[in-house]
PDB file of N, CA and C in Angstrom:
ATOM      1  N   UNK A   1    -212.795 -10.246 169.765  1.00  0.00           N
ATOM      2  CA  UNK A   1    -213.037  -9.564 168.520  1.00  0.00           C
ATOM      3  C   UNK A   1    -212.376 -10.337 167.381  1.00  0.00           C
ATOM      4  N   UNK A   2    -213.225 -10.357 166.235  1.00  0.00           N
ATOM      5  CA  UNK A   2    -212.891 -11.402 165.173  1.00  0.00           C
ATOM      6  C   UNK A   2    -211.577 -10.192 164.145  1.00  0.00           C
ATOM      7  N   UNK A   3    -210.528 -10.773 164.111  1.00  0.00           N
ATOM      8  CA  UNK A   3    -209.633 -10.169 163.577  1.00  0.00           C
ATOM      9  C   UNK A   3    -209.853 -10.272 162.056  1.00  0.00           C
ATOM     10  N   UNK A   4    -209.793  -8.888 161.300  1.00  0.00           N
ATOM     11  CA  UNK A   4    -210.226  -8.986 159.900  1.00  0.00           C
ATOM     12  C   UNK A   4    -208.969  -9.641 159.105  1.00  0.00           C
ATOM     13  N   UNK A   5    -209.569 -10.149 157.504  1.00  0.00           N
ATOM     14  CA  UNK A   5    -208.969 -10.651 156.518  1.00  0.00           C
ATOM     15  C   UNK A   5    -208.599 -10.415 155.652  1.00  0.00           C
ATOM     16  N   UNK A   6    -208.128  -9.405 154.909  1.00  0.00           N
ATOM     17  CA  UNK A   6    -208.452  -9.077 153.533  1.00  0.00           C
ATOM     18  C   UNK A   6    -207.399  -9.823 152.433  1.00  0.00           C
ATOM     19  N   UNK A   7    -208.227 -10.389 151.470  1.00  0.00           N
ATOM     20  CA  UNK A   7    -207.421 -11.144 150.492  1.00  0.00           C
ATOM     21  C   UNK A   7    -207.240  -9.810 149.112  1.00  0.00           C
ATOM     22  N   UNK A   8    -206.136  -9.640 148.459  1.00  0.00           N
ATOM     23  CA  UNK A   8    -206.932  -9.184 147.154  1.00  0.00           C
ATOM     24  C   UNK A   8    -205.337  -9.677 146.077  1.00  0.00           C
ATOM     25  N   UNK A   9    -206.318 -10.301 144.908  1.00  0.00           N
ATOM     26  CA  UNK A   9    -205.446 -11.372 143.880  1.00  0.00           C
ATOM     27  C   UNK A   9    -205.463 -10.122 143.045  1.00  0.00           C
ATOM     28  N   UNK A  10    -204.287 -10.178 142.471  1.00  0.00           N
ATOM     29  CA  UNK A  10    -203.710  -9.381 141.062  1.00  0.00           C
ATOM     30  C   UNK A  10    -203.151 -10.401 139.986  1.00  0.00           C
ATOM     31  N   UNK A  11    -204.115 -10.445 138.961  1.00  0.00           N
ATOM     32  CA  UNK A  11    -203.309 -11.119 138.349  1.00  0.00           C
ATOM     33  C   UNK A  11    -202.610 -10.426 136.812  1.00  0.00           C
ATOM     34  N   UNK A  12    -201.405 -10.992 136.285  1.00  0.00           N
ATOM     35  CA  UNK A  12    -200.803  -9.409 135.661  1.00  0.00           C
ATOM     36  C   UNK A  12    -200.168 -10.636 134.622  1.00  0.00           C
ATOM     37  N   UNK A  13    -200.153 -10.078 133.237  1.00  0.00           N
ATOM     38  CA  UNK A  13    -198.783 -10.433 132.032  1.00  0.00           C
ATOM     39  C   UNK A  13    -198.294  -9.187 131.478  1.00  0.00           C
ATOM     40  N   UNK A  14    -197.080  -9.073 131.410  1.00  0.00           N
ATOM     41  CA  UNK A  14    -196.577  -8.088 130.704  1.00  0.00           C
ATOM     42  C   UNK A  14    -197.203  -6.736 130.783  1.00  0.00           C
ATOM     43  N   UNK A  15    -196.961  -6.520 132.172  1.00  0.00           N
ATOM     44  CA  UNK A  15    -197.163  -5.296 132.987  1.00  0.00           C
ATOM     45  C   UNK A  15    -196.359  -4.188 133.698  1.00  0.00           C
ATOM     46  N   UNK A  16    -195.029  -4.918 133.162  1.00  0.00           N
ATOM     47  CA  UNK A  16    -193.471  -3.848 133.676  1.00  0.00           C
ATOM     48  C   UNK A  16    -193.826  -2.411 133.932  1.00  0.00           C
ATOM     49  N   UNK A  17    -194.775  -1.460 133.079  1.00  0.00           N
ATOM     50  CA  UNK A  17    -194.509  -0.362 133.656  1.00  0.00           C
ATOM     51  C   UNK A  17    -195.654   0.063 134.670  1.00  0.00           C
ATOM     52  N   UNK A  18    -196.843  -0.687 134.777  1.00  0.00           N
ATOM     53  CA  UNK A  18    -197.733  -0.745 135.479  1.00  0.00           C
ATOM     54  C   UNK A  18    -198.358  -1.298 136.867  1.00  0.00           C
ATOM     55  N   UNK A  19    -197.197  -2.624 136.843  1.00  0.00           N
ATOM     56  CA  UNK A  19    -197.442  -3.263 138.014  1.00  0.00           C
ATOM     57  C   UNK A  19    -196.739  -2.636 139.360  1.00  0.00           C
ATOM     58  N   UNK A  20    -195.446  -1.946 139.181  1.00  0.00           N
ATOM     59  CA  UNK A  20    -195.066  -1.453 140.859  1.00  0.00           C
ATOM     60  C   UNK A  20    -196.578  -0.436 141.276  1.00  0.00           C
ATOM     61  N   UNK A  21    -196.735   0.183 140.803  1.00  0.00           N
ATOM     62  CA  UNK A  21    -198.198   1.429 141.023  1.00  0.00           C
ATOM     63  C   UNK A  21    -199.058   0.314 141.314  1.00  0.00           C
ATOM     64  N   UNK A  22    -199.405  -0.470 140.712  1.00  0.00           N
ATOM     65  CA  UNK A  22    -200.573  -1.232 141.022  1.00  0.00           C
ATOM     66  C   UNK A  22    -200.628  -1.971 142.124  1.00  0.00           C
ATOM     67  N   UNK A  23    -199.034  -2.591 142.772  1.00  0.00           N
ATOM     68  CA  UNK A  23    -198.367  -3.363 143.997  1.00  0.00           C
ATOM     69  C   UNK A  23    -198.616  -2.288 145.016  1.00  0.00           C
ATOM     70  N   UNK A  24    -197.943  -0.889 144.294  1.00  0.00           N
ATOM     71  CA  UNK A  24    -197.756   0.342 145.962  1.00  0.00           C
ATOM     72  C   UNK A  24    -199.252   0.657 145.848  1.00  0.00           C
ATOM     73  N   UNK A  25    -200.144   0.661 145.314  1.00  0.00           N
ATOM     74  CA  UNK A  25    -201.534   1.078 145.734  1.00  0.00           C
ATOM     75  C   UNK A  25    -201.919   0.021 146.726  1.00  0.00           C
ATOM     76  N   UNK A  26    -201.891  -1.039 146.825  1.00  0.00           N
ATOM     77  CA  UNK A  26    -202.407  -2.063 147.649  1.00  0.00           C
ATOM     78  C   UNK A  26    -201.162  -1.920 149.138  1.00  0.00           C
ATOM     79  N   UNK A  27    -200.449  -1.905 148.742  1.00  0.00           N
ATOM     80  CA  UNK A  27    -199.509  -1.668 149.830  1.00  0.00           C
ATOM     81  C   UNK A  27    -199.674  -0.070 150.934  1.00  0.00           C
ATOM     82  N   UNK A  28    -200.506   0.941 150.065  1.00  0.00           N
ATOM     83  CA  UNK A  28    -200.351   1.923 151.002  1.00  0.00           C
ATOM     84  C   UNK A  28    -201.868   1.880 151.704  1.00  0.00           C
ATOM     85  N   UNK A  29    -202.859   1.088 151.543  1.00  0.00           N
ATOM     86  CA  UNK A  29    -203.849   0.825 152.253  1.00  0.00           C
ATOM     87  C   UNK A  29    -203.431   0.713 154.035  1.00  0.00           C
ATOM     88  N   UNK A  30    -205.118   1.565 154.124  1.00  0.00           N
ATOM     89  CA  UNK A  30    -204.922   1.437 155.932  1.00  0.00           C
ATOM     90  C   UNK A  30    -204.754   0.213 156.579  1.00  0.00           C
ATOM     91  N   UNK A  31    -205.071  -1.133 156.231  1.00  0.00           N
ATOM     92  CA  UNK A  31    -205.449  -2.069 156.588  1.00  0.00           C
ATOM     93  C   UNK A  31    -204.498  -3.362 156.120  1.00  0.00           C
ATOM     94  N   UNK A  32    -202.733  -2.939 155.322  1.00  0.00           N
ATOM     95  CA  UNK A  32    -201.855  -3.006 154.373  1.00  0.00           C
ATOM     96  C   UNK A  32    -201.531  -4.786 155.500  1.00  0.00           C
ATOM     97  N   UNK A  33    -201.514  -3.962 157.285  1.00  0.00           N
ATOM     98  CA  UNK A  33    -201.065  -5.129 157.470  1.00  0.00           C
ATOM     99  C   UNK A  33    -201.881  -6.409 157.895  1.00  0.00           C
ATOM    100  N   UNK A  34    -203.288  -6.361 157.605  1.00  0.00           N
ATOM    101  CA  UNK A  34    -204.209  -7.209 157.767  1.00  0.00           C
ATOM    102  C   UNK A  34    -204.522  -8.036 156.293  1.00  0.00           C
ATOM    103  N   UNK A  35    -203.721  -7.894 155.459  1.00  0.00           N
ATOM    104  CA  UNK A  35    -203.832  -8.293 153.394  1.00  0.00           C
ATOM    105  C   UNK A  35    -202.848  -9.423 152.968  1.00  0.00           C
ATOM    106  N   UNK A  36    -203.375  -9.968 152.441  1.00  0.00           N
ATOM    107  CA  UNK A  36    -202.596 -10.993 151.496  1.00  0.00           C
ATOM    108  C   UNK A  36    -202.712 -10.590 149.961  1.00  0.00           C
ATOM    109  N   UNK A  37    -201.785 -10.338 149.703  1.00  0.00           N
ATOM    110  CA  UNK A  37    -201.926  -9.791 148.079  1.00  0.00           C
ATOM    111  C   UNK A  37    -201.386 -10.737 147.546  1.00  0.00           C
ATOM    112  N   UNK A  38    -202.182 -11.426 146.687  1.00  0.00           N
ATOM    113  CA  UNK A  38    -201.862 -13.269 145.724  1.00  0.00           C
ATOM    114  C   UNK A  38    -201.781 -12.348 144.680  1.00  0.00           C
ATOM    115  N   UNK A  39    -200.137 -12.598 143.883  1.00  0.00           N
ATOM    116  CA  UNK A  39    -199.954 -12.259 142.637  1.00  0.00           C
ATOM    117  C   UNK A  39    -200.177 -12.769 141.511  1.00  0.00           C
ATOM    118  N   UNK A  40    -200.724 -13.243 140.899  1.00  0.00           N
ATOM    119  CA  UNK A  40    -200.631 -14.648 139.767  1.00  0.00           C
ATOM    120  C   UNK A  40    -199.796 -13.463 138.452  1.00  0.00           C
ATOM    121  N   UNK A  41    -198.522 -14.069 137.943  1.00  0.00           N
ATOM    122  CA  UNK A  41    -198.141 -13.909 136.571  1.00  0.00           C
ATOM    123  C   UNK A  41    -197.995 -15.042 135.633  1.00  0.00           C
ATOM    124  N   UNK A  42    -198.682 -14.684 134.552  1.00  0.00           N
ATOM    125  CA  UNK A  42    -199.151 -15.305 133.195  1.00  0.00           C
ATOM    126  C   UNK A  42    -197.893 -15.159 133.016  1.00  0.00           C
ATOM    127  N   UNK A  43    -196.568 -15.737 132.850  1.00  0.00           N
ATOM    128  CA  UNK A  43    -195.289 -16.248 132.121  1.00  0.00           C
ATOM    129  C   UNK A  43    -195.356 -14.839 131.069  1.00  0.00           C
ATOM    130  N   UNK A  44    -195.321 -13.954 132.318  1.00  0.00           N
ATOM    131  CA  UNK A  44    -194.691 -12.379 131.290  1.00  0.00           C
ATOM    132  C   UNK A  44    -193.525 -12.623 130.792  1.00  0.00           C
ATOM    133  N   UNK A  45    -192.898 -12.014 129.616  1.00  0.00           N
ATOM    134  CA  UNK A  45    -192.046 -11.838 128.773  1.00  0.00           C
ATOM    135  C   UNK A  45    -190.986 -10.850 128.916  1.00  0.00           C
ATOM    136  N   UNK A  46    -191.441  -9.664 129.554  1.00  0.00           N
ATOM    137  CA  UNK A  46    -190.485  -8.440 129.951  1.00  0.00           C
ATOM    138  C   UNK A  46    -190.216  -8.593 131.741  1.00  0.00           C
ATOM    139  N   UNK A  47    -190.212  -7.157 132.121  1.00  0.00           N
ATOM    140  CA  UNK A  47    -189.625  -7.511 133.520  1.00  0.00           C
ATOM    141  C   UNK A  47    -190.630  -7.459 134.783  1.00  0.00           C
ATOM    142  N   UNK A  48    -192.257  -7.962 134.442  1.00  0.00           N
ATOM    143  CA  UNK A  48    -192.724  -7.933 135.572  1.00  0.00           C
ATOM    144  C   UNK A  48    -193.098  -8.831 136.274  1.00  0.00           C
ATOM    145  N   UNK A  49    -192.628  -9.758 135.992  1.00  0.00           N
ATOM    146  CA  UNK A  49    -192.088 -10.824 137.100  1.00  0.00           C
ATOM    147  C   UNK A  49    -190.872 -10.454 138.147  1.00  0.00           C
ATOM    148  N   UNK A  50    -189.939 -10.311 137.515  1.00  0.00           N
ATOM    149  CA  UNK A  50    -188.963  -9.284 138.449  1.00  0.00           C
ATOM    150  C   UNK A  50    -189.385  -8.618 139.345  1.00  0.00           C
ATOM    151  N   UNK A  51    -190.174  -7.973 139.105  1.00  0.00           N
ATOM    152  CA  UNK A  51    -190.597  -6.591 139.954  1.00  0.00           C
ATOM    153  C   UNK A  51    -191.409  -7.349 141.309  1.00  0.00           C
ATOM    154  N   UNK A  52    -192.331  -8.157 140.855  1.00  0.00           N
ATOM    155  CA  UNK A  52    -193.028  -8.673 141.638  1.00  0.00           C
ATOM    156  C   UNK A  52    -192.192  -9.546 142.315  1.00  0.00           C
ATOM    157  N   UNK A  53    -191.284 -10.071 142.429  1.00  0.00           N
ATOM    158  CA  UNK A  53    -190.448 -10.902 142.764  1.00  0.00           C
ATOM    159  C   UNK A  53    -189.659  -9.670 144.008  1.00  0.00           C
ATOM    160  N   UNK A  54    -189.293  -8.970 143.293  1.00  0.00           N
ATOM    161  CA  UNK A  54    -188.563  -7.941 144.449  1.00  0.00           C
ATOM    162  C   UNK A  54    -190.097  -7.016 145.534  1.00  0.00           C
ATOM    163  N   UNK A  55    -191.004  -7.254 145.514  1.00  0.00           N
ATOM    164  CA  UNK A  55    -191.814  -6.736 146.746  1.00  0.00           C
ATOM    165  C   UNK A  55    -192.254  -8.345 147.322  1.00  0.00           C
ATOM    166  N   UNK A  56    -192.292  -9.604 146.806  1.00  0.00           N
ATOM    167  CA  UNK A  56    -192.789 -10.316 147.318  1.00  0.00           C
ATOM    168  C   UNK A  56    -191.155 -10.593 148.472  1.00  0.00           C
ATOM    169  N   UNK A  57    -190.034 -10.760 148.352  1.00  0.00           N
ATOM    170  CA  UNK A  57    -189.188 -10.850 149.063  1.00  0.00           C
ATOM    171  C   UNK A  57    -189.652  -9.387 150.200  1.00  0.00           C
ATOM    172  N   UNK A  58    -189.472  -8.103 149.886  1.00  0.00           N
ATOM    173  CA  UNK A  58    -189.549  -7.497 150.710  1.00  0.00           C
ATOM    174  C   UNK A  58    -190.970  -7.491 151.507  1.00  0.00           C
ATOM    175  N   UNK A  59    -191.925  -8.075 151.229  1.00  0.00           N
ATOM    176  CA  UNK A  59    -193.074  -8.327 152.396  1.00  0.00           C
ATOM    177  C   UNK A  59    -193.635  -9.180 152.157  1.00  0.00           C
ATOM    178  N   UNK A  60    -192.711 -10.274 152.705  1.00  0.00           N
ATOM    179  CA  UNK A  60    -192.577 -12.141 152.422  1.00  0.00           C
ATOM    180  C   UNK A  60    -194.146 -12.375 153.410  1.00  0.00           C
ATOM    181  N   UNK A  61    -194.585 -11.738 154.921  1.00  0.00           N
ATOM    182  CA  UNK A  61    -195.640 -11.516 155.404  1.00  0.00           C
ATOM    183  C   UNK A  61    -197.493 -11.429 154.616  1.00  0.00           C
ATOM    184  N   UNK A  62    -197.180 -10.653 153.439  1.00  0.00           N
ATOM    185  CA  UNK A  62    -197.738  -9.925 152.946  1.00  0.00           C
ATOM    186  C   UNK A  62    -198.208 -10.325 151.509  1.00  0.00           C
ATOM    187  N   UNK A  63    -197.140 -11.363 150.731  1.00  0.00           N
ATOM    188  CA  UNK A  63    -197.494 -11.421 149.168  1.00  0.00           C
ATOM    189  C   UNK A  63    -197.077 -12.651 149.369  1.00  0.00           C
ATOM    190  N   UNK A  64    -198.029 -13.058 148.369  1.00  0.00           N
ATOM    191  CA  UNK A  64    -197.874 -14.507 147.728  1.00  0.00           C
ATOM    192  C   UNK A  64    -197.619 -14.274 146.442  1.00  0.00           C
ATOM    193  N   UNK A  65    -196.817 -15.105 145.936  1.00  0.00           N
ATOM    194  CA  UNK A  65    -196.232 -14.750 144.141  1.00  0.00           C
ATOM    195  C   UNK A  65    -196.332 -16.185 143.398  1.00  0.00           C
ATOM    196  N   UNK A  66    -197.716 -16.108 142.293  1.00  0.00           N
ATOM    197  CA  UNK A  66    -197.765 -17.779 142.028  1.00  0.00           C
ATOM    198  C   UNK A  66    -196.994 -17.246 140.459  1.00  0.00           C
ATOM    199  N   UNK A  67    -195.994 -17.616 139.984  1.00  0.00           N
ATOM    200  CA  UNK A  67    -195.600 -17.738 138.463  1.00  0.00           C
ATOM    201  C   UNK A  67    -196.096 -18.868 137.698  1.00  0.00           C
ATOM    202  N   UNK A  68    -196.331 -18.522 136.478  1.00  0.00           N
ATOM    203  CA  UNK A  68    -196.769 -19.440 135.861  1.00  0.00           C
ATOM    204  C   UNK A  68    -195.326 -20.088 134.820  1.00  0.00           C
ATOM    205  N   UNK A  69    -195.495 -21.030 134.114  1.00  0.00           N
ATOM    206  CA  UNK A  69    -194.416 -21.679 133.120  1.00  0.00           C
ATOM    207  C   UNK A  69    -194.677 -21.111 132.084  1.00  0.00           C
ATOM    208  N   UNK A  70    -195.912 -21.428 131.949  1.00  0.00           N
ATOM    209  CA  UNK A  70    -196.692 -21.483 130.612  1.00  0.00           C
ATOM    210  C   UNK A  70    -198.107 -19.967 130.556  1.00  0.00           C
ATOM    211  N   UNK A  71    -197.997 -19.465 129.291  1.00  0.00           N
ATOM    212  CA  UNK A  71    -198.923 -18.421 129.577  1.00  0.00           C
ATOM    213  C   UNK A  71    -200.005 -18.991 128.760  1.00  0.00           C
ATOM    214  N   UNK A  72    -201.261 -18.537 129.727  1.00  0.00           N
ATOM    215  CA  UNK A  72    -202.337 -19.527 129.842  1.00  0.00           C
ATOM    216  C   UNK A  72    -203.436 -18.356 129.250  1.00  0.00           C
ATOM    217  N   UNK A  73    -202.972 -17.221 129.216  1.00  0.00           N
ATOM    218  CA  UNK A  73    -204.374 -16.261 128.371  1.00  0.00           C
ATOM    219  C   UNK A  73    -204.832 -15.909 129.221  1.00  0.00           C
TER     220      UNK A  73
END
């Protein structure tokens, strides 16, 4: 049996109060441990890089976290 894949990319700038909800929605999926959740942040300004930074450590399995330098629009 072909073991499923699921990719799903978020990409976020200056999303501090929006992005943990938007992280725990993908995280409470049935299928949470079959997912790669690719974060891309646009060189946010406030703290949601942080945030994303603290679930990508806690499900190092699970998230990819690309930061950017430069915010690209």
């Amino acid at each position: 049996m072909k073991k499923i894949s699921i990719d799903v990319v978020m990409v976020t700038y200056n999303q501090e109060k929006f992005i943990a909800k938007a992280i725990e929605s993908v995280i409470l999926q049935d299928k949470w441990s079959e997912c790669k959740l690719i974060i891309g942040d646009d060189c946010s300004t406030d703290g949601t890089l942080e945030i994303c930074k603290k679930y990508a450590v806690k499900y190092p399995e699970n998230i990819i976290l690309l930061e950017s330098d430069v915010n690209r629009g």
